[in-house]
PDB file of N, CA and C in Angstrom:
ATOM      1  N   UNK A   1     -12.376   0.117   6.401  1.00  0.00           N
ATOM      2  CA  UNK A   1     -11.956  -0.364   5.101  1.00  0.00           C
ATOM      3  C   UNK A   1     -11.180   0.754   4.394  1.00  0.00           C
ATOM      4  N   UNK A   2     -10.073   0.465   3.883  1.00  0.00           N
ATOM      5  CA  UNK A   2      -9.054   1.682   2.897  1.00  0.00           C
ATOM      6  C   UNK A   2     -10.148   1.642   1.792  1.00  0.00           C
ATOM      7  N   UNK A   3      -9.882   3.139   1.376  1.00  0.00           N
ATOM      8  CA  UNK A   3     -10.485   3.637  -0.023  1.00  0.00           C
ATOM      9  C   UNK A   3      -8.998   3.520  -1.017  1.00  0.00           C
ATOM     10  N   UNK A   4     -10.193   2.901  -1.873  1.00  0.00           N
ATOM     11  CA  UNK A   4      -9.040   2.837  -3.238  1.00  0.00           C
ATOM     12  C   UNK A   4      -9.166   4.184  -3.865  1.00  0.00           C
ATOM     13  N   UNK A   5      -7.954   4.081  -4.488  1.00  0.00           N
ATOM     14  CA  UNK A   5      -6.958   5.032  -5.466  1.00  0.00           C
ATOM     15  C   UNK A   5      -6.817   4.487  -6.799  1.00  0.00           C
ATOM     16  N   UNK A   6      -6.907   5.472  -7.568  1.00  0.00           N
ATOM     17  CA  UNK A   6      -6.246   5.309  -8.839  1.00  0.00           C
ATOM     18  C   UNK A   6      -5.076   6.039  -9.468  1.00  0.00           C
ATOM     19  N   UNK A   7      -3.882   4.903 -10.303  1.00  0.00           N
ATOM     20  CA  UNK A   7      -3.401   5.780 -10.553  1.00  0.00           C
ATOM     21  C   UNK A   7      -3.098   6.795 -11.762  1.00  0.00           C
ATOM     22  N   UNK A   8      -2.934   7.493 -11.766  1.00  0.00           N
ATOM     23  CA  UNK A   8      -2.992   8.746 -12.692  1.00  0.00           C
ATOM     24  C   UNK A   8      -2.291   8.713 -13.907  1.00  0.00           C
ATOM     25  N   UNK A   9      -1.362   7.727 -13.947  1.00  0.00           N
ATOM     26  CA  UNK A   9      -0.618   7.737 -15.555  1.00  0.00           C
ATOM     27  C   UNK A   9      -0.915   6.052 -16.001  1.00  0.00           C
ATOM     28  N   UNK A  10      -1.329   5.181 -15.036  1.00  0.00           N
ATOM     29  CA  UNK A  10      -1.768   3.579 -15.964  1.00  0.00           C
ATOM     30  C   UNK A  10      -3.097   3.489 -15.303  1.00  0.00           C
ATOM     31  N   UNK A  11      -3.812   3.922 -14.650  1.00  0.00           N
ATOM     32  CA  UNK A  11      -5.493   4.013 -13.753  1.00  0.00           C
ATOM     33  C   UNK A  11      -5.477   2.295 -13.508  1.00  0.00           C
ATOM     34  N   UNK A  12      -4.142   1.860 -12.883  1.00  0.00           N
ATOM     35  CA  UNK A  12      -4.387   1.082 -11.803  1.00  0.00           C
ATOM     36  C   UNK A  12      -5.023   1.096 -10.332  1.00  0.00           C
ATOM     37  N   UNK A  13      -5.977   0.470  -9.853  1.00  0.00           N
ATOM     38  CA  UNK A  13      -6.270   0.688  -8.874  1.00  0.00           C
ATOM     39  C   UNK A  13      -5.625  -0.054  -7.520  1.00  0.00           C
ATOM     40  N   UNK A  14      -5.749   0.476  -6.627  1.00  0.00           N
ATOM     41  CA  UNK A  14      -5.060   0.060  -5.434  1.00  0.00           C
ATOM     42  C   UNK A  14      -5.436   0.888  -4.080  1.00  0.00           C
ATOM     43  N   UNK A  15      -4.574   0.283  -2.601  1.00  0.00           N
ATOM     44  CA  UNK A  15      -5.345   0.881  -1.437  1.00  0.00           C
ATOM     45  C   UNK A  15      -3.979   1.423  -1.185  1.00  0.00           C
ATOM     46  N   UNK A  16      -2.786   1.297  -2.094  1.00  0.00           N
ATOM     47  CA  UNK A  16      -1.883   1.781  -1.237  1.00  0.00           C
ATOM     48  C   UNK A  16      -1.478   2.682  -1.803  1.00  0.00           C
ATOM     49  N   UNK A  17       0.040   3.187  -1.071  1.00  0.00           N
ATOM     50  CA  UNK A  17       0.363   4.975  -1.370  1.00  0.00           C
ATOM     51  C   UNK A  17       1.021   4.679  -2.796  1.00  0.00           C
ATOM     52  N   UNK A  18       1.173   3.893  -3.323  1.00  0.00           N
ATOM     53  CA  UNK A  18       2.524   3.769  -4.579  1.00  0.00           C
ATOM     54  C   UNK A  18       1.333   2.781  -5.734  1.00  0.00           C
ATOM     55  N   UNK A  19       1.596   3.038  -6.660  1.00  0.00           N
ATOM     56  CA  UNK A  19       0.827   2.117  -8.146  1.00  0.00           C
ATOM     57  C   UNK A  19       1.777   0.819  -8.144  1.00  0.00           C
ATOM     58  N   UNK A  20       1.340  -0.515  -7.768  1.00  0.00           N
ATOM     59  CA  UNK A  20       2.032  -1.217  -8.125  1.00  0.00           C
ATOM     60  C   UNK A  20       2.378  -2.124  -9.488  1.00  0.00           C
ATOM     61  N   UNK A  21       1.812  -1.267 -10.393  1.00  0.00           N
ATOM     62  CA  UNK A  21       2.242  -1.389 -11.886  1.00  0.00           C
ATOM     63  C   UNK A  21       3.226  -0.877 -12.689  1.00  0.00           C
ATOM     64  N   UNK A  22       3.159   0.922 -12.249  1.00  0.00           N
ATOM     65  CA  UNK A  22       4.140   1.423 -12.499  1.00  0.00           C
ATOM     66  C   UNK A  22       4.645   2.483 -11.698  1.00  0.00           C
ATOM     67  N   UNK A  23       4.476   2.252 -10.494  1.00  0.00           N
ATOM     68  CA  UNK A  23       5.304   2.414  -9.178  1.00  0.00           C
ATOM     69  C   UNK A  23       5.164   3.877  -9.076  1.00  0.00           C
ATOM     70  N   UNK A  24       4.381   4.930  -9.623  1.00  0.00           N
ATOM     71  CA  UNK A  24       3.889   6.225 -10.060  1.00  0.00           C
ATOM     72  C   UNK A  24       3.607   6.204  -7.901  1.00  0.00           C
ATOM     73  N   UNK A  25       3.420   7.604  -8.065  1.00  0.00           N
ATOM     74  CA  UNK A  25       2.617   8.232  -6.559  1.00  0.00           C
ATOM     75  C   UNK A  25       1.758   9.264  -6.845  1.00  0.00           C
ATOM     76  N   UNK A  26       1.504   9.151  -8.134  1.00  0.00           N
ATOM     77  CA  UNK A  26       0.500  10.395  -8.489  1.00  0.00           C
ATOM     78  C   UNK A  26      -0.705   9.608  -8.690  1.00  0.00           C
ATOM     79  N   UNK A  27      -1.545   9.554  -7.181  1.00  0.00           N
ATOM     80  CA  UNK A  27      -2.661   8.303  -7.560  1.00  0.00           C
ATOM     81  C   UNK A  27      -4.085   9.357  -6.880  1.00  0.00           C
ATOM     82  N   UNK A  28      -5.200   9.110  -7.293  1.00  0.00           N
ATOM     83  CA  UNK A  28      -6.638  10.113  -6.837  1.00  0.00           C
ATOM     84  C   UNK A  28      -7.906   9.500  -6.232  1.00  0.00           C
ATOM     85  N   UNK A  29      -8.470   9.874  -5.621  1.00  0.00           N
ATOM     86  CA  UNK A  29      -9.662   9.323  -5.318  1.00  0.00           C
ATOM     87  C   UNK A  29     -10.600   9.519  -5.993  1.00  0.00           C
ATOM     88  N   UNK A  30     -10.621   9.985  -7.173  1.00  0.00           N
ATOM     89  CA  UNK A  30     -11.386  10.569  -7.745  1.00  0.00           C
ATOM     90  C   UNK A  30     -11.536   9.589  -9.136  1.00  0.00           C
ATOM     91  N   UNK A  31     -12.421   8.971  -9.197  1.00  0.00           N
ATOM     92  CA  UNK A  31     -12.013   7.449 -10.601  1.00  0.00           C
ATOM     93  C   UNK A  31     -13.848   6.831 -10.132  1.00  0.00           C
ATOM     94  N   UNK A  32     -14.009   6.405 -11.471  1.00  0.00           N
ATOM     95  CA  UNK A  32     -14.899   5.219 -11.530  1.00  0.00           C
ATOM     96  C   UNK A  32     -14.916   4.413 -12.754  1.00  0.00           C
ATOM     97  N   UNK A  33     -15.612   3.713 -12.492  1.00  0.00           N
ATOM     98  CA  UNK A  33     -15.750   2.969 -13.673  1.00  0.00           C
ATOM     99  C   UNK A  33     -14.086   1.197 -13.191  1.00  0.00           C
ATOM    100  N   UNK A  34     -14.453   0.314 -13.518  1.00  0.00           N
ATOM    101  CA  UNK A  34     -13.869  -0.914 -13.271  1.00  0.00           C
ATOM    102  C   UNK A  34     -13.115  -1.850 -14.019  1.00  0.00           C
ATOM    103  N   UNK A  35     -12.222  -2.360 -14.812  1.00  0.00           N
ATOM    104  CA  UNK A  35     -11.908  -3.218 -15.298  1.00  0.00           C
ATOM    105  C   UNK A  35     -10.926  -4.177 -15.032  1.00  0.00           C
ATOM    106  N   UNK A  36     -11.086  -5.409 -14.553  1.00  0.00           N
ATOM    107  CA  UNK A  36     -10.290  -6.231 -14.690  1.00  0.00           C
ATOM    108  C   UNK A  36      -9.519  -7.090 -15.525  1.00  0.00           C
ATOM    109  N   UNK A  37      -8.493  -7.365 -15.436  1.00  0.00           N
ATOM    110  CA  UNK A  37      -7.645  -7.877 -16.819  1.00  0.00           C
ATOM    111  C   UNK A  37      -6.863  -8.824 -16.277  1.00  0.00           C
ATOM    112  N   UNK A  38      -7.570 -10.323 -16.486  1.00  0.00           N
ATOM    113  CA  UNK A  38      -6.778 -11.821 -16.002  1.00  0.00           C
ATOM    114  C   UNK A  38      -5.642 -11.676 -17.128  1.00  0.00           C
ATOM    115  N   UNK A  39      -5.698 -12.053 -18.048  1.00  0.00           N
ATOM    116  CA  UNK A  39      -4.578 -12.224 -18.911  1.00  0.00           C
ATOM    117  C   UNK A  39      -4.467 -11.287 -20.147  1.00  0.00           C
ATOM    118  N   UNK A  40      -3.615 -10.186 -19.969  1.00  0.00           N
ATOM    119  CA  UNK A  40      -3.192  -9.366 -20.561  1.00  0.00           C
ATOM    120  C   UNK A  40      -2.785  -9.985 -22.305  1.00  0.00           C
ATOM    121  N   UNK A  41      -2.050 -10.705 -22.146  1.00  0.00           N
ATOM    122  CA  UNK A  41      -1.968 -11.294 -23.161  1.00  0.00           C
ATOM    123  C   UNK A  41      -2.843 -12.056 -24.267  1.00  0.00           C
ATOM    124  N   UNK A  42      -3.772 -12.151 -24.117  1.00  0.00           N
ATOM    125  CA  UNK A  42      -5.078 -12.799 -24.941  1.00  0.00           C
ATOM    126  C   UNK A  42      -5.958 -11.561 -24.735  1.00  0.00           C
ATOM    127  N   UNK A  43      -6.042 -10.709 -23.728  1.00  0.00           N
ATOM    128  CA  UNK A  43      -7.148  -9.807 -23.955  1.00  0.00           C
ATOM    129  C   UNK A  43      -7.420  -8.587 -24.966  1.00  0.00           C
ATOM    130  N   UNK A  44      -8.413  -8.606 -25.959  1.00  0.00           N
ATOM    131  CA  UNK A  44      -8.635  -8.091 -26.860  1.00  0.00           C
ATOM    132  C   UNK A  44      -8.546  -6.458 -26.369  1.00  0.00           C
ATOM    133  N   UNK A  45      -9.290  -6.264 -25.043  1.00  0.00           N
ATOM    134  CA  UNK A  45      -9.479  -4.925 -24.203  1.00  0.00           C
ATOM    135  C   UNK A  45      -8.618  -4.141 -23.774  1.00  0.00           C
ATOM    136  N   UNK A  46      -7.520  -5.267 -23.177  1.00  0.00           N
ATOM    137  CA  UNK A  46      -6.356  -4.765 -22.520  1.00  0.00           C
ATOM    138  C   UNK A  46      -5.591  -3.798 -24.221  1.00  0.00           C
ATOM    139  N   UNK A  47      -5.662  -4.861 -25.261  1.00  0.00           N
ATOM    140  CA  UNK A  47      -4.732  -4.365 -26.123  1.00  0.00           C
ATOM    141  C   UNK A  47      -5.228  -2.793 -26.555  1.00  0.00           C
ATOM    142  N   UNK A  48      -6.491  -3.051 -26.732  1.00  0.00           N
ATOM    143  CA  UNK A  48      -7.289  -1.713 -26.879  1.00  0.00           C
ATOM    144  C   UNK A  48      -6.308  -0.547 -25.917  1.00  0.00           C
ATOM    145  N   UNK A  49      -6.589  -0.923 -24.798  1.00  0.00           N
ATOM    146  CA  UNK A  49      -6.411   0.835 -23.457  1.00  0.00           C
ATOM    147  C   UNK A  49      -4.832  -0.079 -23.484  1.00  0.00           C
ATOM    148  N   UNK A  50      -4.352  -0.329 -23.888  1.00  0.00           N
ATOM    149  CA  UNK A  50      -2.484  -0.323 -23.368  1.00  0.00           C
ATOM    150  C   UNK A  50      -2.259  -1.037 -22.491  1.00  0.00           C
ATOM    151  N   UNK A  51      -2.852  -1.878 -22.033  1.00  0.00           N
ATOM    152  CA  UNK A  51      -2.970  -2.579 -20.493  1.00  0.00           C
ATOM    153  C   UNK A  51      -1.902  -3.671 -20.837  1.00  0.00           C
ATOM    154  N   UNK A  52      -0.802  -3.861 -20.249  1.00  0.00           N
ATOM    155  CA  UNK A  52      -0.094  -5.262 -20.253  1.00  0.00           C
ATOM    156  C   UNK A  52       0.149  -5.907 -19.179  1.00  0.00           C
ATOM    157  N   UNK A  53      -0.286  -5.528 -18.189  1.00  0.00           N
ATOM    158  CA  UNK A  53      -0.009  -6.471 -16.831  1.00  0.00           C
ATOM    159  C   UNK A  53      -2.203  -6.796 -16.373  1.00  0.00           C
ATOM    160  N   UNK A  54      -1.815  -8.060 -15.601  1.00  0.00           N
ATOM    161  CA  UNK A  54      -2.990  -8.171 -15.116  1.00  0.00           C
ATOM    162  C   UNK A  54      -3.218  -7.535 -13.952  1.00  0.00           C
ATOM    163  N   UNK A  55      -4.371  -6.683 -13.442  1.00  0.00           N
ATOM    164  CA  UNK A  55      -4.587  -5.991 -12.130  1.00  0.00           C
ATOM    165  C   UNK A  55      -6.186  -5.781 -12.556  1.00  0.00           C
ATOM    166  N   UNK A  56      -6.321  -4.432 -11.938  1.00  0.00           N
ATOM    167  CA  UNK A  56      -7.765  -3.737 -11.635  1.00  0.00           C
ATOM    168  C   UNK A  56      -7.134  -2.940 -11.905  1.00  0.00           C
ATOM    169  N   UNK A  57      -7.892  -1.868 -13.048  1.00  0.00           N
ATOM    170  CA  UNK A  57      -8.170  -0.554 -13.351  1.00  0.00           C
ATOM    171  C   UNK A  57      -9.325   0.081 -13.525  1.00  0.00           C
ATOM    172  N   UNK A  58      -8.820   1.786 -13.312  1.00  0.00           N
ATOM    173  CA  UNK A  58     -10.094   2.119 -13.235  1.00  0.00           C
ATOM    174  C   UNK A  58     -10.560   2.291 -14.653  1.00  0.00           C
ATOM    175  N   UNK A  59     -11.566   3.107 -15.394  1.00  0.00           N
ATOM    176  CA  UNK A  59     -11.947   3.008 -16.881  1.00  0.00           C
ATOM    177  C   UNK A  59     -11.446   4.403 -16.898  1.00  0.00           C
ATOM    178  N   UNK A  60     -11.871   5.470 -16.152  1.00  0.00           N
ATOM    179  CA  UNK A  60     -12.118   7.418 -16.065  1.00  0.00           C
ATOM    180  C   UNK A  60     -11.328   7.367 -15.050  1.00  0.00           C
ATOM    181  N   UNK A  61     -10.237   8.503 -15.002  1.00  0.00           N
ATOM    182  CA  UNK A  61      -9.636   9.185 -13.553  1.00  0.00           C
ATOM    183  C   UNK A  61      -9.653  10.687 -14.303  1.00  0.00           C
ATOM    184  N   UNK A  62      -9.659  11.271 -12.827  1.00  0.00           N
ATOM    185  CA  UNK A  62      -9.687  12.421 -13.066  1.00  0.00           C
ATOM    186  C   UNK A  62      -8.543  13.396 -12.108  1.00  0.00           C
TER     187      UNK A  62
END
């Protein structure tokens, strides 16, 4: 199984080499914490942390 990554300037998570949010390569293994975001647009949370696309992020990267 690939270990996920996070990435380092939007803490999208992902298994691959590139952030496919904002296409960054500065991504770590080093992250916990989870959030998912169906619709960016109604979500009270997303607006909170900056989030405008729907994916998986992490909460902490380091």
């Amino acid at each position: 199984m690939a270990r996920e990554v996070a990435c380092k300037k939007c803490k999208a998570v992902t298994i691959g080499k590139v952030c496919p949010i904002c296409k960054s390569t500065e991504l770590t293994p080093d992250w916990y914490g989870i959030i998912l975001i169906f619709d960016s647009s109604k979500s009270k949370i997303a607006s909170l942390l900056d989030i405008h696309a729907a994916h998986k992020y992490a909460l902490k990267v380091s």
